[in-house]
Protein backbone atom coordinates (compact mmCIF):
# COMPACT_ATOMS: atom_id res chain seq x y z
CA UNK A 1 -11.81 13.95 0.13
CA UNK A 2 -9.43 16.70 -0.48
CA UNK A 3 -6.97 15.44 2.46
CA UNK A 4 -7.19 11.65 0.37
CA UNK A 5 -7.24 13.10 -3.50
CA UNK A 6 -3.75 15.81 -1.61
CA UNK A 7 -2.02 11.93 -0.64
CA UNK A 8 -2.41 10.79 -3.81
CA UNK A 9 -1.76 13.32 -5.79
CA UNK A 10 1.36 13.99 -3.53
CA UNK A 11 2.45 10.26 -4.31
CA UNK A 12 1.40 11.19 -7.78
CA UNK A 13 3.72 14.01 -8.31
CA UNK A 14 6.29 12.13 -6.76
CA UNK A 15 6.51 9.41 -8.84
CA UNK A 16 6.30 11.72 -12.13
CA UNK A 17 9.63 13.29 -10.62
CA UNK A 18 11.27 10.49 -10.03
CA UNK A 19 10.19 9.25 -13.54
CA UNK A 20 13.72 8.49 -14.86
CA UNK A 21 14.89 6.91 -11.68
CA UNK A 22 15.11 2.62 -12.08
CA UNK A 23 18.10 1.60 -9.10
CA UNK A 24 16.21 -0.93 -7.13
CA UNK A 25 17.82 -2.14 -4.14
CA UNK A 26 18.98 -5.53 -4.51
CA UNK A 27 16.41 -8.15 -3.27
CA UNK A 28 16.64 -9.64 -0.14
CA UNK A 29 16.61 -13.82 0.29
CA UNK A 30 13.37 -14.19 1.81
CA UNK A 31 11.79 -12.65 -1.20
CA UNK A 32 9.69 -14.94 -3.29
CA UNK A 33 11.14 -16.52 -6.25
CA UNK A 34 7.86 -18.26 -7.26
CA UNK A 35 5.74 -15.34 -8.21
CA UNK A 36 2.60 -13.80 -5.68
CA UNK A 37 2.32 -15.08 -2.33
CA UNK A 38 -0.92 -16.16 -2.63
CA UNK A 39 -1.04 -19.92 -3.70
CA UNK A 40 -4.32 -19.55 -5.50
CA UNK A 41 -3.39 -16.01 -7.80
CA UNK A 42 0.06 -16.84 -9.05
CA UNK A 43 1.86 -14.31 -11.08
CA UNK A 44 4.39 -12.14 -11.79
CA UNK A 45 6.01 -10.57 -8.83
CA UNK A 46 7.84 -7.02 -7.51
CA UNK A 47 11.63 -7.82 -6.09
CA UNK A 48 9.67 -6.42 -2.49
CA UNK A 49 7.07 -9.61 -2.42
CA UNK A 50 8.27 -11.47 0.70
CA UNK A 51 7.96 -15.06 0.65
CA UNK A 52 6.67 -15.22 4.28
CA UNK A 53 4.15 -13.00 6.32
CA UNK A 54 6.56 -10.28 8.83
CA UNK A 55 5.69 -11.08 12.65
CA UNK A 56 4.28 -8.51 14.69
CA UNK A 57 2.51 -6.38 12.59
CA UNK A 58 0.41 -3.12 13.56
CA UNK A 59 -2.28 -1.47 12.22
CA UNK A 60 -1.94 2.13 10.65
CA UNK A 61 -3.50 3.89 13.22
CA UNK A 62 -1.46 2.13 16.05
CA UNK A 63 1.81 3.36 13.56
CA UNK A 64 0.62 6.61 13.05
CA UNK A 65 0.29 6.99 16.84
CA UNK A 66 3.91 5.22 17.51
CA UNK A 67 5.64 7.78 15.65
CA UNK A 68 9.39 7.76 13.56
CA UNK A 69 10.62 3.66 13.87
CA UNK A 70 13.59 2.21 12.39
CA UNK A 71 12.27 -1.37 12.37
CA UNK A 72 8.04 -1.45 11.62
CA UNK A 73 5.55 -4.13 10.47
CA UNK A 74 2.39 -2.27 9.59
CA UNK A 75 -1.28 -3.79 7.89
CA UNK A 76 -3.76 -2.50 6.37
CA UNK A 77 -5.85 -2.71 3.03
CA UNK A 78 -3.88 -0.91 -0.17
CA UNK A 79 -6.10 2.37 -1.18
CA UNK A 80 -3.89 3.43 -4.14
CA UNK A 81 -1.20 2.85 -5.56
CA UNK A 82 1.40 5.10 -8.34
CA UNK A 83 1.47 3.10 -11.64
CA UNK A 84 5.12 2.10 -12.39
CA UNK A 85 6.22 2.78 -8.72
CA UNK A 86 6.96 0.81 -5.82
CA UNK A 87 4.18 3.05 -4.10
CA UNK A 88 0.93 2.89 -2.32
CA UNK A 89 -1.43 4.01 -0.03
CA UNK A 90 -2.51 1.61 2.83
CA UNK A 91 -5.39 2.15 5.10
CA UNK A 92 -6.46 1.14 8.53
CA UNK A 93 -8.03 -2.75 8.17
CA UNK A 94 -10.67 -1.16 10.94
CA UNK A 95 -12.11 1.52 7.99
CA UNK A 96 -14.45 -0.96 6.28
CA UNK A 97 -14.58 0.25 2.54
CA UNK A 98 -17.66 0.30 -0.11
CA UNK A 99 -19.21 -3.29 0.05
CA UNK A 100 -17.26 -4.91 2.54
CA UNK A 101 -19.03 -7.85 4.28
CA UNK A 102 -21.30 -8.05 1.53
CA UNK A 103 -23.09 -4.81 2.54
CA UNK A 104 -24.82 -3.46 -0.38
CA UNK A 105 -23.29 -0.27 -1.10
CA UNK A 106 -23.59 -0.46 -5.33
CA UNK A 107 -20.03 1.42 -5.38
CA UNK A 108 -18.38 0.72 -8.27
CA UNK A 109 -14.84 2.30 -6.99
CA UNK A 110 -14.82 0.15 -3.25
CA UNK A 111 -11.36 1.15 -2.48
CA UNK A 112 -11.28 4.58 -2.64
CA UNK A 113 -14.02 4.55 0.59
CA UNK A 114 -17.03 6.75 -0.51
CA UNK A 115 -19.20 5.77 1.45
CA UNK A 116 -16.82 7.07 4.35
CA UNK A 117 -16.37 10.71 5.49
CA UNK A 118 -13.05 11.93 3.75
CA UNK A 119 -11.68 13.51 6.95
CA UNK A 120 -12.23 9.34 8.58
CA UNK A 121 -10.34 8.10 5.09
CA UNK A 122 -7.45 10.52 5.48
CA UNK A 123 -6.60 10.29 9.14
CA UNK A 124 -6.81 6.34 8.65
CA UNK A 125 -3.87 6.11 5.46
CA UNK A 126 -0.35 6.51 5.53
CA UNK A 127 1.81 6.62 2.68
CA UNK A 128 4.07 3.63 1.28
CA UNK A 129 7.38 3.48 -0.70
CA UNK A 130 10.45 2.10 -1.09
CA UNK A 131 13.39 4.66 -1.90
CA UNK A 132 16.54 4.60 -3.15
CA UNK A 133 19.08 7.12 -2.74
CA UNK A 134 16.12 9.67 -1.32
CA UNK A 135 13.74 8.69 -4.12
CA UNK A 136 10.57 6.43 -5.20
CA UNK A 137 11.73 2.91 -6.96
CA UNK A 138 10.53 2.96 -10.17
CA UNK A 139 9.80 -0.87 -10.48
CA UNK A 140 5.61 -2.00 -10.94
CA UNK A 141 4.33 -4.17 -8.09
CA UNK A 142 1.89 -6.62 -10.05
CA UNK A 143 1.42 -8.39 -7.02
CA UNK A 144 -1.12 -5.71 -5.74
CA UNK A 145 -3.98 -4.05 -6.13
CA UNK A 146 -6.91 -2.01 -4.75
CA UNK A 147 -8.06 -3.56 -1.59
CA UNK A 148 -5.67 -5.91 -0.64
CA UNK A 149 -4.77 -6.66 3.00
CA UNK A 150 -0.79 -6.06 2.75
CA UNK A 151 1.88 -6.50 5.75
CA UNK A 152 4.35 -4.34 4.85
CA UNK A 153 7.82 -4.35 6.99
CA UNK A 154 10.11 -1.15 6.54
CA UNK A 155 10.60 2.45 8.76
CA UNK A 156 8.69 4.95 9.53
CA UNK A 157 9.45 8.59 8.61
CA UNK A 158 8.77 12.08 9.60
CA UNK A 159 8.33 13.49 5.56
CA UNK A 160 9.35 17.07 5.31
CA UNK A 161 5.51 18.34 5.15
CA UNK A 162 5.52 16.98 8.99
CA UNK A 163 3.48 13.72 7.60
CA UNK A 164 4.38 10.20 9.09
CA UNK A 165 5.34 7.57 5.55
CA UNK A 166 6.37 4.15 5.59
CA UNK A 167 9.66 3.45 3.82
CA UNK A 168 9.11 -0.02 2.93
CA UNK A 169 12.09 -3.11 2.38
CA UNK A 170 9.11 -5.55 1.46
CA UNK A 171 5.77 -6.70 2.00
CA UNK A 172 3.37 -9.53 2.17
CA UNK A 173 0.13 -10.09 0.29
CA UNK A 174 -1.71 -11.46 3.15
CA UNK A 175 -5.69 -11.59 1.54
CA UNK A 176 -7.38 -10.43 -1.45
CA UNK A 177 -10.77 -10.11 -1.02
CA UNK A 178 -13.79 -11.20 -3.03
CA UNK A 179 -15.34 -8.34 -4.60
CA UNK A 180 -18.51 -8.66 -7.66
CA UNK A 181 -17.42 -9.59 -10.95
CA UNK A 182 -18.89 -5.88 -11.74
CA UNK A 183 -15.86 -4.15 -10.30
CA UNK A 184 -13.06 -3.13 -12.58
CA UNK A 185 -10.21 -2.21 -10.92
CA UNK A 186 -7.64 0.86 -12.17
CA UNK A 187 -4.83 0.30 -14.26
């Protein structure tokens, strides 16, 4: 759990210093004009929603393994994200978390993966961002949350702590998952 709460506070502290920071890139034309890409939850959307799911996509572990890669389609389920950042956590779609398949695991925080050893959680996440000029974009992404199944496209990066991120250009909300009306997602 340390290794998991280190990531996110890491993204954490990253975000707070790039705080002041709003220069975007400029969206590209296969983002989505119309809000989410997922016909039945339309809302407001992040300039990085793509309109169409990236071809080719691996799964974090397979990325992790593949190493620094200018041109990468990577899914897995969002873990975390950094409020008022284009930031996240994404974690291998083979790491079930809390509840998943209608197993009865009475977590009330599903995405953070309990009921999973912390060494498992850390080695299956990779961290997700989109920079500008070296730093974190500070735009929301209201299109996500905890536990979605996300294709994002992008490169990935050796971080100066030796780490492997993913410097996202865009992703795809590919599946939200049904989770009991009991679970309240973070803010």
């Amino acid at each position: 759990m340390r290794q998991a709460r280190s990531s996110a506070l890491s993204l954490l502290a990253l975000a707070l210093l790039t705080a002041c920071r709003n220069d975007a890139p400029a969206p590209a034309a296969s983002r989505s004009a119309a809000g989410s890409n997922d016909s039945t939850a339309r809302g407001p959307s992040s300039a990085f929603a793509l309109a169409q799911e990236p071809a080719g996509a691996i799964e974090v572990f397979d990325a992790k393994a593949k190493g620094e890669a200018k041109d990468v389609v990577v899914v897995g389920r969002l873990k975390d994200t950094v409020p008022g950042f284009a930031a996240f956590t994404l974690t291998d779609v083979s790491l079930p978390y809390c509840g998943a398949d209608g197993r009865d695991d009475a977590c009330p925080t599903p995405w953070d993966y309990c009921c999973i050893a912390e060494d498992k959680v850390a080695a299956a996440t990779i961290s997700v961002a989109v920079r500008a000029k070296g730093e974190v974009v500070a735009v929301p992404v209201p299109e996500l949350r905890n536990l979605d199944l996300v294709v994002v496209h992008g490169a990935l990066v050796k971080a100066a702590d030796g780490t492997l991120r993913l410097e996202a250009d865009g992703w795809y909300r590919k599946e939200r998952p049904t989770l009991p009306a009991t679970t309240v997602f973070p803010k």
